[in-house]
Structures are given as structure tokens and as C-alpha cells.
PDB file of N, CA and C in Angstrom:
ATOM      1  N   UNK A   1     275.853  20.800 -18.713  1.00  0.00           N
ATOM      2  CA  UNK A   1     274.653  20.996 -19.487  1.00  0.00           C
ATOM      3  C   UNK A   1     273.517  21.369 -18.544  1.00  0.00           C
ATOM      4  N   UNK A   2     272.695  22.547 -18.631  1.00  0.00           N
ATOM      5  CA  UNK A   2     271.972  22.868 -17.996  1.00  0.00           C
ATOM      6  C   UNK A   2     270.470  22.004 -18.207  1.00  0.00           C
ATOM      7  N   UNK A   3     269.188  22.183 -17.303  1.00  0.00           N
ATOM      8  CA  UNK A   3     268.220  21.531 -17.381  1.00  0.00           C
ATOM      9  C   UNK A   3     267.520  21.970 -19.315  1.00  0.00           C
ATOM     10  N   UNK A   4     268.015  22.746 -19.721  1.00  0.00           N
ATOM     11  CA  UNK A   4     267.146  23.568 -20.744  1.00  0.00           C
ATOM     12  C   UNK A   4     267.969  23.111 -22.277  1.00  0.00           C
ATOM     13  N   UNK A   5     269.400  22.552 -21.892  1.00  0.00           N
ATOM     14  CA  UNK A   5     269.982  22.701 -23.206  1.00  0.00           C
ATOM     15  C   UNK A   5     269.705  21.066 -23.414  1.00  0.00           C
ATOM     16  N   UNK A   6     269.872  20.835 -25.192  1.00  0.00           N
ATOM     17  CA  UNK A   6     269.798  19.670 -25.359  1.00  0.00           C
ATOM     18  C   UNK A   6     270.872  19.097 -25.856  1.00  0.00           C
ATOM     19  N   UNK A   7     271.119  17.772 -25.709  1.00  0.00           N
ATOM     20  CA  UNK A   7     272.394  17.384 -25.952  1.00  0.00           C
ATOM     21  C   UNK A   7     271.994  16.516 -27.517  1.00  0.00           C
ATOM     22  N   UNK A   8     273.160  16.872 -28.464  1.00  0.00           N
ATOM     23  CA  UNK A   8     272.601  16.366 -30.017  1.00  0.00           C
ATOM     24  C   UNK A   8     274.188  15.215 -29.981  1.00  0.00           C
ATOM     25  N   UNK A   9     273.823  14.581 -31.025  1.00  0.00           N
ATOM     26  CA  UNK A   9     274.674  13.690 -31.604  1.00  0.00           C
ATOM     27  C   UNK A   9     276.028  14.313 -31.919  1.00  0.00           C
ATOM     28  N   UNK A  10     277.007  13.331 -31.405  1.00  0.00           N
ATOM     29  CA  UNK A  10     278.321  14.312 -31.428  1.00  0.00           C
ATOM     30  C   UNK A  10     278.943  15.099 -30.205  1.00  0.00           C
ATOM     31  N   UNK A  11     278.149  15.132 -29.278  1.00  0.00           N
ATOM     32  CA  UNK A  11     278.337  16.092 -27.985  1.00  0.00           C
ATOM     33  C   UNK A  11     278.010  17.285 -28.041  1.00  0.00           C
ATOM     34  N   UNK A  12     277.444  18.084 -29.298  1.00  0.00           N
ATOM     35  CA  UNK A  12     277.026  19.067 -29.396  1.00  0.00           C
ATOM     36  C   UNK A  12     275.673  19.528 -28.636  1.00  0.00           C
ATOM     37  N   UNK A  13     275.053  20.554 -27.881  1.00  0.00           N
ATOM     38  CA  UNK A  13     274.012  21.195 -27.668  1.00  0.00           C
ATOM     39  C   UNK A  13     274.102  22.363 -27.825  1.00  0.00           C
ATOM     40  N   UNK A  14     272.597  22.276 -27.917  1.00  0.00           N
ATOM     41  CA  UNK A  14     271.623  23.947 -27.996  1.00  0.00           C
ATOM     42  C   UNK A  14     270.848  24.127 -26.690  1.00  0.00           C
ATOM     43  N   UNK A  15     270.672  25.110 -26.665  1.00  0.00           N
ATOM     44  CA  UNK A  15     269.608  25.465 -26.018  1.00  0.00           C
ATOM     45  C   UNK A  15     268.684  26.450 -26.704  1.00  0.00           C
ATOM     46  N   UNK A  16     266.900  25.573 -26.087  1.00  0.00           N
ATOM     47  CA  UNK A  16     266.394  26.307 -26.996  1.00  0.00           C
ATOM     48  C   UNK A  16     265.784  27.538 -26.680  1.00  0.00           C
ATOM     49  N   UNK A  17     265.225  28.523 -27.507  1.00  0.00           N
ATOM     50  CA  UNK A  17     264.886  29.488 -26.808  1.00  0.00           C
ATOM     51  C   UNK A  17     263.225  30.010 -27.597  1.00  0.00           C
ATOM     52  N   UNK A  18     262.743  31.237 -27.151  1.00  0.00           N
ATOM     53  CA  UNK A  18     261.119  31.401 -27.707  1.00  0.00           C
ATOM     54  C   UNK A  18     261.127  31.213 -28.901  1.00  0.00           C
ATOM     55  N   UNK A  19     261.532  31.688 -29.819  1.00  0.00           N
ATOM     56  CA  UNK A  19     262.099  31.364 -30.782  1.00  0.00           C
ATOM     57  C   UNK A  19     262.234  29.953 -32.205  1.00  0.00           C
ATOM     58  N   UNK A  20     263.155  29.403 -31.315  1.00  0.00           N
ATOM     59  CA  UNK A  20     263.249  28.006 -31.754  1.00  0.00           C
ATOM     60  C   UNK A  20     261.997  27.304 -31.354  1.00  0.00           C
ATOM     61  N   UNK A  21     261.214  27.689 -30.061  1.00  0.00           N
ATOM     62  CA  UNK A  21     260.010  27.183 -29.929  1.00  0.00           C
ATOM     63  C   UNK A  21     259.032  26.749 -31.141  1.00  0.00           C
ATOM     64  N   UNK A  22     258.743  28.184 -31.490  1.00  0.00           N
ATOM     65  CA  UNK A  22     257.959  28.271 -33.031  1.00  0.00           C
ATOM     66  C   UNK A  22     258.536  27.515 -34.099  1.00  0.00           C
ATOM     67  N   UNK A  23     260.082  27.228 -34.085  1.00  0.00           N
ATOM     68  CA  UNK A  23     260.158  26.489 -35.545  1.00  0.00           C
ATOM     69  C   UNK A  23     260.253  25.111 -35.264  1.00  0.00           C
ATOM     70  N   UNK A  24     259.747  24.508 -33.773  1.00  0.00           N
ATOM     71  CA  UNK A  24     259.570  23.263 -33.320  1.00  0.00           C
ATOM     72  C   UNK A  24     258.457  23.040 -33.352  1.00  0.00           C
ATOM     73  N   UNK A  25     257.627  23.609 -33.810  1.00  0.00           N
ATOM     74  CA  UNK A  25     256.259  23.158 -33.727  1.00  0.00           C
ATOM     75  C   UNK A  25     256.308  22.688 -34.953  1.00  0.00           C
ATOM     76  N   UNK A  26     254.958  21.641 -34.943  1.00  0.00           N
ATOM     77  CA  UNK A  26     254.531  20.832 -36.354  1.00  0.00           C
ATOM     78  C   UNK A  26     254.346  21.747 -37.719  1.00  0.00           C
ATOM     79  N   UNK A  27     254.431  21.137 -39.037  1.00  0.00           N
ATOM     80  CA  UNK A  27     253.896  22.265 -39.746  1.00  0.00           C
ATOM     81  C   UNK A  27     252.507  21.850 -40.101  1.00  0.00           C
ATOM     82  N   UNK A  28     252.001  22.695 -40.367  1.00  0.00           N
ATOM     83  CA  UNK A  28     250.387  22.665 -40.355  1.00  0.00           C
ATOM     84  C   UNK A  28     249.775  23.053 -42.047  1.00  0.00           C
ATOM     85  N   UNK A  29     250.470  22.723 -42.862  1.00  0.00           N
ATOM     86  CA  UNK A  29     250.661  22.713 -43.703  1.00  0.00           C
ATOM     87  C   UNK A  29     251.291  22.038 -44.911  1.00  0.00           C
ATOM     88  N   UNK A  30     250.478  21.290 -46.074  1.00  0.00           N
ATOM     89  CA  UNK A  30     251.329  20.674 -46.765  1.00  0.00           C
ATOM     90  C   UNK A  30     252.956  21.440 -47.590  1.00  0.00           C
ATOM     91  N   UNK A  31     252.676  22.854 -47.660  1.00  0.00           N
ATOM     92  CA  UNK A  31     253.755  23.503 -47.765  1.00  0.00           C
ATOM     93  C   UNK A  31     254.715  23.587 -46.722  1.00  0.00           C
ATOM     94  N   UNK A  32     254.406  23.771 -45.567  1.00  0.00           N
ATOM     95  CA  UNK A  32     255.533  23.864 -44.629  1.00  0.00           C
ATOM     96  C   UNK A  32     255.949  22.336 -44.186  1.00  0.00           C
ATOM     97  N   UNK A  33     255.534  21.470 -44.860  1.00  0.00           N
ATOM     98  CA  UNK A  33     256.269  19.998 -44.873  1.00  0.00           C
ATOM     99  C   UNK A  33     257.232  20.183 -45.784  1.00  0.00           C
ATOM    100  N   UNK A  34     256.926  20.675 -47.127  1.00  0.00           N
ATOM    101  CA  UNK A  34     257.599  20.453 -48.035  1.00  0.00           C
ATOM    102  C   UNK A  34     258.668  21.621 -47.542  1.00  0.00           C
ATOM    103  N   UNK A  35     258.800  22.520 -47.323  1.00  0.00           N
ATOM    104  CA  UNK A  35     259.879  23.306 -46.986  1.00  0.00           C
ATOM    105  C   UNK A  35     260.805  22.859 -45.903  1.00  0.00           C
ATOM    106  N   UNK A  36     259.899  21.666 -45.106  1.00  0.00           N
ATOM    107  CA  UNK A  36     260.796  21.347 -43.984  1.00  0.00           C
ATOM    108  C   UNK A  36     261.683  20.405 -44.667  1.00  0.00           C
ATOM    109  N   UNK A  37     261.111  19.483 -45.173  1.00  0.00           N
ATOM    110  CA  UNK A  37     261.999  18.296 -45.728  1.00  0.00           C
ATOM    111  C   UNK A  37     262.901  18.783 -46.783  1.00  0.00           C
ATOM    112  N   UNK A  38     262.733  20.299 -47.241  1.00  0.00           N
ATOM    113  CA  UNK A  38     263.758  20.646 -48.519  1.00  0.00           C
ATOM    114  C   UNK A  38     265.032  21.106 -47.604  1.00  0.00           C
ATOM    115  N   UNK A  39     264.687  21.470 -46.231  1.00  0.00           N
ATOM    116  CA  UNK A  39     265.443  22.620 -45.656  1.00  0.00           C
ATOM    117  C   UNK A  39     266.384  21.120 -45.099  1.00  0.00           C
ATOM    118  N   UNK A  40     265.730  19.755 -44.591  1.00  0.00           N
ATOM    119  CA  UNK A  40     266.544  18.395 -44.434  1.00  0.00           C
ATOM    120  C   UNK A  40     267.532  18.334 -45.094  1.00  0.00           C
ATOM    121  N   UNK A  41     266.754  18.127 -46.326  1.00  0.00           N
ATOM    122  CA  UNK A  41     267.464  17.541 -47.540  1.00  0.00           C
ATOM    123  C   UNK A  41     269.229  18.394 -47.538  1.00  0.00           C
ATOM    124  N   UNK A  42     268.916  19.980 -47.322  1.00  0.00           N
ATOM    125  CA  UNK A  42     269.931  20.660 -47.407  1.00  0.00           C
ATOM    126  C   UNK A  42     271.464  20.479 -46.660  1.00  0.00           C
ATOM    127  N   UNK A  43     271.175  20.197 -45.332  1.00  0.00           N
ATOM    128  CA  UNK A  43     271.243  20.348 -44.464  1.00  0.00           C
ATOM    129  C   UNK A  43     271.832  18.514 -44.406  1.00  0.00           C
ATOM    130  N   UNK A  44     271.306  17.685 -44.854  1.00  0.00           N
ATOM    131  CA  UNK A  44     272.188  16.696 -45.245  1.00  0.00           C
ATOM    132  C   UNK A  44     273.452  16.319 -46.277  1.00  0.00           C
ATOM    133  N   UNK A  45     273.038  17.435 -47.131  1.00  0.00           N
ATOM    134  CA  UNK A  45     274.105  17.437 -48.377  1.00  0.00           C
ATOM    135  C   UNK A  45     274.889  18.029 -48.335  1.00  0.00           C
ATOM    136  N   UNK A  46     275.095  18.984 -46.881  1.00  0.00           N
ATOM    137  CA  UNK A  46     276.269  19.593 -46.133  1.00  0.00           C
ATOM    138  C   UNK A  46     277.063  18.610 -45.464  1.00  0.00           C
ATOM    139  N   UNK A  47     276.544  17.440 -44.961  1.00  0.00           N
ATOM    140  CA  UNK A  47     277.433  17.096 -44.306  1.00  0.00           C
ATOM    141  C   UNK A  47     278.610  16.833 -44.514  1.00  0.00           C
ATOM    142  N   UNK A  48     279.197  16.512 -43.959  1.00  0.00           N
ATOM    143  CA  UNK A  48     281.133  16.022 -43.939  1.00  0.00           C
ATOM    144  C   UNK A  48     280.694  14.924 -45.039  1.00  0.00           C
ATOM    145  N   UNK A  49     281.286  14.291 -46.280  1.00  0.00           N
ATOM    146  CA  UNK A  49     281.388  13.662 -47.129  1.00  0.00           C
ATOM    147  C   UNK A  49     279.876  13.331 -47.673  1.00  0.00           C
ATOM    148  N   UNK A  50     279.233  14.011 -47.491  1.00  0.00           N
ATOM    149  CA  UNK A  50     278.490  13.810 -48.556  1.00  0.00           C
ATOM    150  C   UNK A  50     278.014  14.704 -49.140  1.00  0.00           C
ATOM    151  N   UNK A  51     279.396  15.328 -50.051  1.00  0.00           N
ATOM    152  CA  UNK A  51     279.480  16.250 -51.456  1.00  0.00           C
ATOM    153  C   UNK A  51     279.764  14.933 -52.464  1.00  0.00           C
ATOM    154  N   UNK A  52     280.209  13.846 -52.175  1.00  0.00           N
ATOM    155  CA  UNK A  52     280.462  12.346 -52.904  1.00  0.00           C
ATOM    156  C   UNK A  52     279.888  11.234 -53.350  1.00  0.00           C
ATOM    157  N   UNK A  53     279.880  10.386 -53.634  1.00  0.00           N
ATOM    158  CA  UNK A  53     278.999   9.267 -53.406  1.00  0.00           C
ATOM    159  C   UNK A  53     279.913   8.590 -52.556  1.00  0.00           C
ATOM    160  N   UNK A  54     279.092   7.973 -51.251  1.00  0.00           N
ATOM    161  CA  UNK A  54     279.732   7.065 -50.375  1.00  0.00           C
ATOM    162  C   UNK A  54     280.392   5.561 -50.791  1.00  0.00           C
ATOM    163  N   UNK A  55     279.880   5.289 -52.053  1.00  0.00           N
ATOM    164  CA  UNK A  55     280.169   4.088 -52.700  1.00  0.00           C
ATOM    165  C   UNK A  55     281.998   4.020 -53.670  1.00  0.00           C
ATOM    166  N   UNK A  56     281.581   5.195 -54.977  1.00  0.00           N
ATOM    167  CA  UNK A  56     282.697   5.190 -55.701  1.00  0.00           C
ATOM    168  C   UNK A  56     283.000   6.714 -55.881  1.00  0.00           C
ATOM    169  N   UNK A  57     282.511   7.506 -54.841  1.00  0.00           N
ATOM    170  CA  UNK A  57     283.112   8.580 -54.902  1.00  0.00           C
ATOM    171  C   UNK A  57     282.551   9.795 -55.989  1.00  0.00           C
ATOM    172  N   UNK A  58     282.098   9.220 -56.190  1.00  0.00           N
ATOM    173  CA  UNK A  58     281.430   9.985 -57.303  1.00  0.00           C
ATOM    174  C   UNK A  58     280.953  11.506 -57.001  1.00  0.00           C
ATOM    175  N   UNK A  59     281.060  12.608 -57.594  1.00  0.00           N
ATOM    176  CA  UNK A  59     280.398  14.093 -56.774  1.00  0.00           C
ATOM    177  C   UNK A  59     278.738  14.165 -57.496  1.00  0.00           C
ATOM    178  N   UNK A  60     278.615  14.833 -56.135  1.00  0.00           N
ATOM    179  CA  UNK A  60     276.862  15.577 -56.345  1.00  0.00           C
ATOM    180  C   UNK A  60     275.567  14.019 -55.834  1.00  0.00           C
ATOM    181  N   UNK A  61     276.307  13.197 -55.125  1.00  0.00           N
ATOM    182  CA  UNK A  61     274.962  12.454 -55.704  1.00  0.00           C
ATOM    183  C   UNK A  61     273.342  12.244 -55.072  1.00  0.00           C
ATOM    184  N   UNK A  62     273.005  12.046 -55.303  1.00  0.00           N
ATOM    185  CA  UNK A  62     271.252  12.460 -55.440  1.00  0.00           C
ATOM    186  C   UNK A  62     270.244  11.404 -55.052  1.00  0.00           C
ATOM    187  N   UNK A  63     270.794  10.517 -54.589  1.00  0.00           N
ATOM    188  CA  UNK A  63     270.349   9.288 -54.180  1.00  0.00           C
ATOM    189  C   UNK A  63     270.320   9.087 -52.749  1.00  0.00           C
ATOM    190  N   UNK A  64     269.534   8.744 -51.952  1.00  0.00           N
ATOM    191  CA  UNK A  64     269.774   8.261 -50.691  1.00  0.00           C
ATOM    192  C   UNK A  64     269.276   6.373 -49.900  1.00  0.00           C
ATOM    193  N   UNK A  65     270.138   5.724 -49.469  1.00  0.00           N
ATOM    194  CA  UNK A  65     269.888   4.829 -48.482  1.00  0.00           C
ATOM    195  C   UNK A  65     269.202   5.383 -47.623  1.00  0.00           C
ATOM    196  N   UNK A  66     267.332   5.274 -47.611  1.00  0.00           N
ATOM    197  CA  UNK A  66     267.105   6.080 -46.597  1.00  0.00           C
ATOM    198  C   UNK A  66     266.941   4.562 -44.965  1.00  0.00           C
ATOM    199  N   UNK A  67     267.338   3.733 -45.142  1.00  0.00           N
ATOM    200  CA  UNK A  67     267.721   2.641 -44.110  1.00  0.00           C
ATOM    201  C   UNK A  67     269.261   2.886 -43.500  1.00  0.00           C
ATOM    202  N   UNK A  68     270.166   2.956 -44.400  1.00  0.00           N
ATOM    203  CA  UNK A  68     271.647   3.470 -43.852  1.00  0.00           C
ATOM    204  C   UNK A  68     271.788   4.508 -43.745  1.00  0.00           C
ATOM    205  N   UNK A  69     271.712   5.399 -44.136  1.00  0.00           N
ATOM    206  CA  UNK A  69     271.621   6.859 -44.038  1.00  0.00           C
ATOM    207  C   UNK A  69     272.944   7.511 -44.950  1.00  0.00           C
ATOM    208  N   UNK A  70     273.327   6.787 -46.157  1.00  0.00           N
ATOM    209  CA  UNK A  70     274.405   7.195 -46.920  1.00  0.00           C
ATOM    210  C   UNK A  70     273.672   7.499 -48.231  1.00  0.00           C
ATOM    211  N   UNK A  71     274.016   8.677 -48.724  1.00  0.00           N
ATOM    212  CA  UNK A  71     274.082   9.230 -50.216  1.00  0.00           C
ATOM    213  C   UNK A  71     274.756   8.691 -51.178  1.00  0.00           C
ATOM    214  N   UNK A  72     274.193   8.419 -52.100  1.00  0.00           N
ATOM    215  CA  UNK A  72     275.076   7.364 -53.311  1.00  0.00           C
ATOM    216  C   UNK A  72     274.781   8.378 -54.844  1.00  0.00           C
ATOM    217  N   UNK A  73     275.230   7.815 -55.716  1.00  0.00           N
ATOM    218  CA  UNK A  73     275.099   8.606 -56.952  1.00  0.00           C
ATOM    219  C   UNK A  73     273.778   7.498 -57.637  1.00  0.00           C
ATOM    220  N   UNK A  74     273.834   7.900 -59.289  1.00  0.00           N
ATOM    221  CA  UNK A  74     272.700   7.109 -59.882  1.00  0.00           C
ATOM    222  C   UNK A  74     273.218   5.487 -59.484  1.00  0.00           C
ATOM    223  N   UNK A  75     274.425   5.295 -60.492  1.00  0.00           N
ATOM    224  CA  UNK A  75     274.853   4.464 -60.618  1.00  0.00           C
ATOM    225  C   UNK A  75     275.131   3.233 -59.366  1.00  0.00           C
ATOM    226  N   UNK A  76     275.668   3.766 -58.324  1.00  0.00           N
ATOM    227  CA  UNK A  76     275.621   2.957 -57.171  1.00  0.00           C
ATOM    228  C   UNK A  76     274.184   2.401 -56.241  1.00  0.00           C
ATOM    229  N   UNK A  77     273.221   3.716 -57.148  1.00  0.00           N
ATOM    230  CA  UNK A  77     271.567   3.362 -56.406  1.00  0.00           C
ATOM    231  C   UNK A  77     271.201   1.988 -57.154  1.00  0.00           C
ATOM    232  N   UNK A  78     271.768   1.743 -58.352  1.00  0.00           N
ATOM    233  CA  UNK A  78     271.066   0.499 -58.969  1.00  0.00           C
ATOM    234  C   UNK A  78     271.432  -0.903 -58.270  1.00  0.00           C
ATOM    235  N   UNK A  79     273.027  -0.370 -58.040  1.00  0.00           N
ATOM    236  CA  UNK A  79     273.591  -1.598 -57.252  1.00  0.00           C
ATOM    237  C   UNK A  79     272.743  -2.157 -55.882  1.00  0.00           C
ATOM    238  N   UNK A  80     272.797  -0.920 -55.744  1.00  0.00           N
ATOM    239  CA  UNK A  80     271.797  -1.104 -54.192  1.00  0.00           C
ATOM    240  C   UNK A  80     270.515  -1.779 -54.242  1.00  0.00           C
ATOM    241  N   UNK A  81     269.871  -0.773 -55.568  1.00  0.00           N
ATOM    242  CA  UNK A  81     268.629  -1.820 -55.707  1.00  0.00           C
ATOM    243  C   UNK A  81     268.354  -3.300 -55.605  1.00  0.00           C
ATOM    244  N   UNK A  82     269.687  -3.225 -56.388  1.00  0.00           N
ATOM    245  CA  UNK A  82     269.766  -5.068 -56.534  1.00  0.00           C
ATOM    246  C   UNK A  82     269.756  -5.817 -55.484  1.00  0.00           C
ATOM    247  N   UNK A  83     270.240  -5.839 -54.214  1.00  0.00           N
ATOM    248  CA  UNK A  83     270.770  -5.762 -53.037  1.00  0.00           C
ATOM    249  C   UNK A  83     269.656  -6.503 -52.759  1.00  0.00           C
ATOM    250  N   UNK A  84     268.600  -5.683 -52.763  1.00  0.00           N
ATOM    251  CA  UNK A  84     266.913  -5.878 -52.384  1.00  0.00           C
ATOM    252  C   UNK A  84     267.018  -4.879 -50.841  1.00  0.00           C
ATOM    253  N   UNK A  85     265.417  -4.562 -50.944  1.00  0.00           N
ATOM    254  CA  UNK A  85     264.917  -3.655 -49.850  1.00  0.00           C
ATOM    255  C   UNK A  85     265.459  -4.142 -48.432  1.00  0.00           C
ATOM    256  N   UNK A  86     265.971  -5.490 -48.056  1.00  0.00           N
ATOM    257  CA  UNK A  86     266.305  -5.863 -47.052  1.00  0.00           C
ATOM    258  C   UNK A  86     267.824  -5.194 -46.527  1.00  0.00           C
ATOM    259  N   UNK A  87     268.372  -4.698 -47.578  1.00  0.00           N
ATOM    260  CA  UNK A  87     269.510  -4.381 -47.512  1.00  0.00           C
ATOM    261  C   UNK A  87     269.699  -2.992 -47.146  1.00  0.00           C
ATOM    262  N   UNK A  88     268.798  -2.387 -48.645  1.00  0.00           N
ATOM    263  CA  UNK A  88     269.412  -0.698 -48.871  1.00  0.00           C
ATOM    264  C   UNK A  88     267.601  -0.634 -49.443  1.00  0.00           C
ATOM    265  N   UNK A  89     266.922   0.625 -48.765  1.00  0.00           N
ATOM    266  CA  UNK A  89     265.946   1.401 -49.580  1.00  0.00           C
ATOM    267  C   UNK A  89     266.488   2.573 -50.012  1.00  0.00           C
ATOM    268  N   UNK A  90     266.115   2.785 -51.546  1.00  0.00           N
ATOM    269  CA  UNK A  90     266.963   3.831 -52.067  1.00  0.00           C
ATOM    270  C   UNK A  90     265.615   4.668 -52.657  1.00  0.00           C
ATOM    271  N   UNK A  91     266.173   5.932 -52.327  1.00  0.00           N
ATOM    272  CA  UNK A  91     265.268   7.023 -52.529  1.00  0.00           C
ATOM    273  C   UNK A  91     266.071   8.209 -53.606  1.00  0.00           C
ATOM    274  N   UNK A  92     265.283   8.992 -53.753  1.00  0.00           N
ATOM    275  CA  UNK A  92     265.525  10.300 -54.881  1.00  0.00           C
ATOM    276  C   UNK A  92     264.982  11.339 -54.126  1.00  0.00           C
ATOM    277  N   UNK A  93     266.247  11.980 -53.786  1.00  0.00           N
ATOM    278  CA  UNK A  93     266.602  13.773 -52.904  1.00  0.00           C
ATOM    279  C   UNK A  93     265.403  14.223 -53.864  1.00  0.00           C
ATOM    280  N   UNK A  94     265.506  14.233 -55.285  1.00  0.00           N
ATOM    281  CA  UNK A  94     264.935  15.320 -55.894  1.00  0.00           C
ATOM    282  C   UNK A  94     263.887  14.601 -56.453  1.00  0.00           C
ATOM    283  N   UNK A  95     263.161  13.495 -56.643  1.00  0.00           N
ATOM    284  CA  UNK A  95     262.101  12.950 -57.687  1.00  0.00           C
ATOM    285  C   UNK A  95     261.145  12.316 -56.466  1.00  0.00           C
ATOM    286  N   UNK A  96     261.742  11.919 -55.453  1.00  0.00           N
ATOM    287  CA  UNK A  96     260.525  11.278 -54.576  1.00  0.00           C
ATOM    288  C   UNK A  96     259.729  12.070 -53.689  1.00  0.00           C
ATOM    289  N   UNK A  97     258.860  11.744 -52.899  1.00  0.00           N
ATOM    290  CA  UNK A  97     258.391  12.446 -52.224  1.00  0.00           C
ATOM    291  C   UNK A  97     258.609  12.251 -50.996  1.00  0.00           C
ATOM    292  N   UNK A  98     260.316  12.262 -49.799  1.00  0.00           N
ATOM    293  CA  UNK A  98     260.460  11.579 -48.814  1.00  0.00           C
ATOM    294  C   UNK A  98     260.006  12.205 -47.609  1.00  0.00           C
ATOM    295  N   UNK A  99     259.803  11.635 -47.122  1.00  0.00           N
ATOM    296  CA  UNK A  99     259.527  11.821 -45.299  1.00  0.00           C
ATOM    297  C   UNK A  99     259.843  12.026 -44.632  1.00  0.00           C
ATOM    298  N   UNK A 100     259.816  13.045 -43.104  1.00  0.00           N
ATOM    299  CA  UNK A 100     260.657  13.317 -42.709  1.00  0.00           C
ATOM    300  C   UNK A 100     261.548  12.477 -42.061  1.00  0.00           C
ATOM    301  N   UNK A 101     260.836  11.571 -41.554  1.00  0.00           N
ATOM    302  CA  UNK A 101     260.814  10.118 -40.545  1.00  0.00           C
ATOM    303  C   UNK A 101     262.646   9.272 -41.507  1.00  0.00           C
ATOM    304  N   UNK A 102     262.152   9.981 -42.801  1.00  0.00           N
ATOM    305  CA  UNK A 102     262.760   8.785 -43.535  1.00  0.00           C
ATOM    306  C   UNK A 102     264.349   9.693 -43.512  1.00  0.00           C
ATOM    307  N   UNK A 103     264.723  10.651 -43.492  1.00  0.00           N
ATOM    308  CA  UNK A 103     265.667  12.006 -43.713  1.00  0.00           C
ATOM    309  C   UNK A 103     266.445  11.634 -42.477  1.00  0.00           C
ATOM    310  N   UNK A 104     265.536  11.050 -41.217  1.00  0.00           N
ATOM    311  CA  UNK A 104     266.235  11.074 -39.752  1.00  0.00           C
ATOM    312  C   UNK A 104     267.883  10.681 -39.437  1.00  0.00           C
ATOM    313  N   UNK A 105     267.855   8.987 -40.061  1.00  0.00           N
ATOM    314  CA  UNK A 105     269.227   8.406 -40.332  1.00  0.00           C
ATOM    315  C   UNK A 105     269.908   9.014 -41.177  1.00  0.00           C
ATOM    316  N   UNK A 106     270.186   9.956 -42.177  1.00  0.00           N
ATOM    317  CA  UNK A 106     270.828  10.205 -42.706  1.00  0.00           C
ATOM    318  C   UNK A 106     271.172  11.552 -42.432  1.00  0.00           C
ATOM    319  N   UNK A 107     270.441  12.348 -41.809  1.00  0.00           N
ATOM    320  CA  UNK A 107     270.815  13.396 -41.018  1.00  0.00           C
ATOM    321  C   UNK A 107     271.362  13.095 -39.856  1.00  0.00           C
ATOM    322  N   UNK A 108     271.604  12.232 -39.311  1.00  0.00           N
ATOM    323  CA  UNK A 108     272.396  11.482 -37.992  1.00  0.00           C
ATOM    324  C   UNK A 108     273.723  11.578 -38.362  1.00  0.00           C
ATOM    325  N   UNK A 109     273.373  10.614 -39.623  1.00  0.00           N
ATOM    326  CA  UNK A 109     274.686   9.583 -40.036  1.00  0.00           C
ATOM    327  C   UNK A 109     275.738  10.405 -40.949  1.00  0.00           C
ATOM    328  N   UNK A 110     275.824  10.432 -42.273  1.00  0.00           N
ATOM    329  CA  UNK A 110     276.407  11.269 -43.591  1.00  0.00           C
ATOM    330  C   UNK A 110     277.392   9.709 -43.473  1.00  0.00           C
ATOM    331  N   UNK A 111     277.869  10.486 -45.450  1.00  0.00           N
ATOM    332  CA  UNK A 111     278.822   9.441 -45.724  1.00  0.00           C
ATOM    333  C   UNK A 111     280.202   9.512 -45.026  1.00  0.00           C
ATOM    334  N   UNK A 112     280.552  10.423 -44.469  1.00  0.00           N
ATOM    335  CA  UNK A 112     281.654  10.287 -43.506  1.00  0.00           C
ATOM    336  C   UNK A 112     281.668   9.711 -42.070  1.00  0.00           C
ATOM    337  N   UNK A 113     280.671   9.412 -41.383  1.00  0.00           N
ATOM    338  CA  UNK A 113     280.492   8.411 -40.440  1.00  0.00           C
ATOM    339  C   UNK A 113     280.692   7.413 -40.909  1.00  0.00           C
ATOM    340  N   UNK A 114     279.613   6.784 -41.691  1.00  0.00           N
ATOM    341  CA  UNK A 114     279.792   5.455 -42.391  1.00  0.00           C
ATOM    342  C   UNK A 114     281.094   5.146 -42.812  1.00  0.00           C
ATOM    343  N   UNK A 115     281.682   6.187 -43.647  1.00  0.00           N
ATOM    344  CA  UNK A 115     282.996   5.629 -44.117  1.00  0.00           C
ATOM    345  C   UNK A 115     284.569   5.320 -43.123  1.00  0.00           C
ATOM    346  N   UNK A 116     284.298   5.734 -41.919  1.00  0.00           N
ATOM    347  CA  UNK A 116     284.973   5.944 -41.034  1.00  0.00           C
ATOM    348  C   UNK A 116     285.633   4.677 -40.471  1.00  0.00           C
TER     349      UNK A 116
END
């Protein structure tokens, strides 16, 4: 690995270049937040098993542990709820307004780590 490339989770690196510079910078904009965290969101629902719910399997689901970093469906978010916040904070891909801060673990993680 050279001084320039970075090493990501998994053993994977990049290196970055002028380029990637610009799309590392902050966005300066309440729109280019929201495009960043949609472009997250995406980009998590690719991962390796989480086309499922990590719980009962369920497809598509729309829910996130944003503390564990696993995708759940409706039904398994309630369970979670119950749990209490100490356990599982459960969020909505599409109804909340999440953060990027909050996207981090679950862009790390996916339901195929966890389930592993």
C-alpha cells in the first residue's frame, strides 16, 4: 500500500485522486446532504444480505438498527422497539430524516456480517 492509498474495511483500498478530492469535501448544502445520505442509503441496500431482513428474512426491508448496523423489515422494527433504545435504535431508510454519522455502522457492517 502506497503512502496515498487508503486502506477500507475488508482489505480493500483506493487511492484517491483530484477528483475524488471534490466529492470528499463537505456538502455545503442542505441538498447535497440529502443526496449524500440518499446516495448512503443506496449503497447500503447493496450490500451482501441486505436485500432481506436480517431478522426473519423477509425481502426489501426498510428499517434500520442504526446502533447495529442491520436492516430489518416493518415487522421485526417493532420487535426491536420493544427491546428499548438500549438495545436497537430503529430508524426509517425512507420516512426519517437520518444522519450521516448514523448510516456509518451500517455501511461498515450489512446483514451478512452480522449474520455470519
Amino acid at each position: 500500500m502506497t503512502n496515498c492509498q487508503l486502506e477500507l474495511f475488508g482489505g480493500d483500498t483506493i487511492t484517491p485522486t483530484k477528483a475524488d478530492n471534490r466529492s470528499l469535501s463537505p456538502p455545503t448544502t442542505a441538498t447535497d446532504t440529502r443526496q449524500l445520505v440518499k446516495r448512503i442509503i443506496s449503497k447500503i441496500q447493496f450490500l451482501p444480505g441486505n436485500d432481506r431482513c436480517c431478522e426473519c428474512n423477509a425481502p426489501d426491508p426498510e428499517w434500520l438498527s442504526v446502533n447495529l448496523g442491520l436492516l430489518i423489515c416493518i415487522h421485526c422494527s417493532g420487535r426491536h422497539r420493544e427491546l428499548g433504545v438500549q438495545y436497537s435504535r430503529i430508524r426509517s431508510l425512507k420516512l426519517d430524516a437520518l444522519k450521516t454519522s448514523e448510516l456509518l455502522i451500517a455501511r461498515v457492517m450489512g446483514n451478512a456480517v452480522l449474520n455470519e
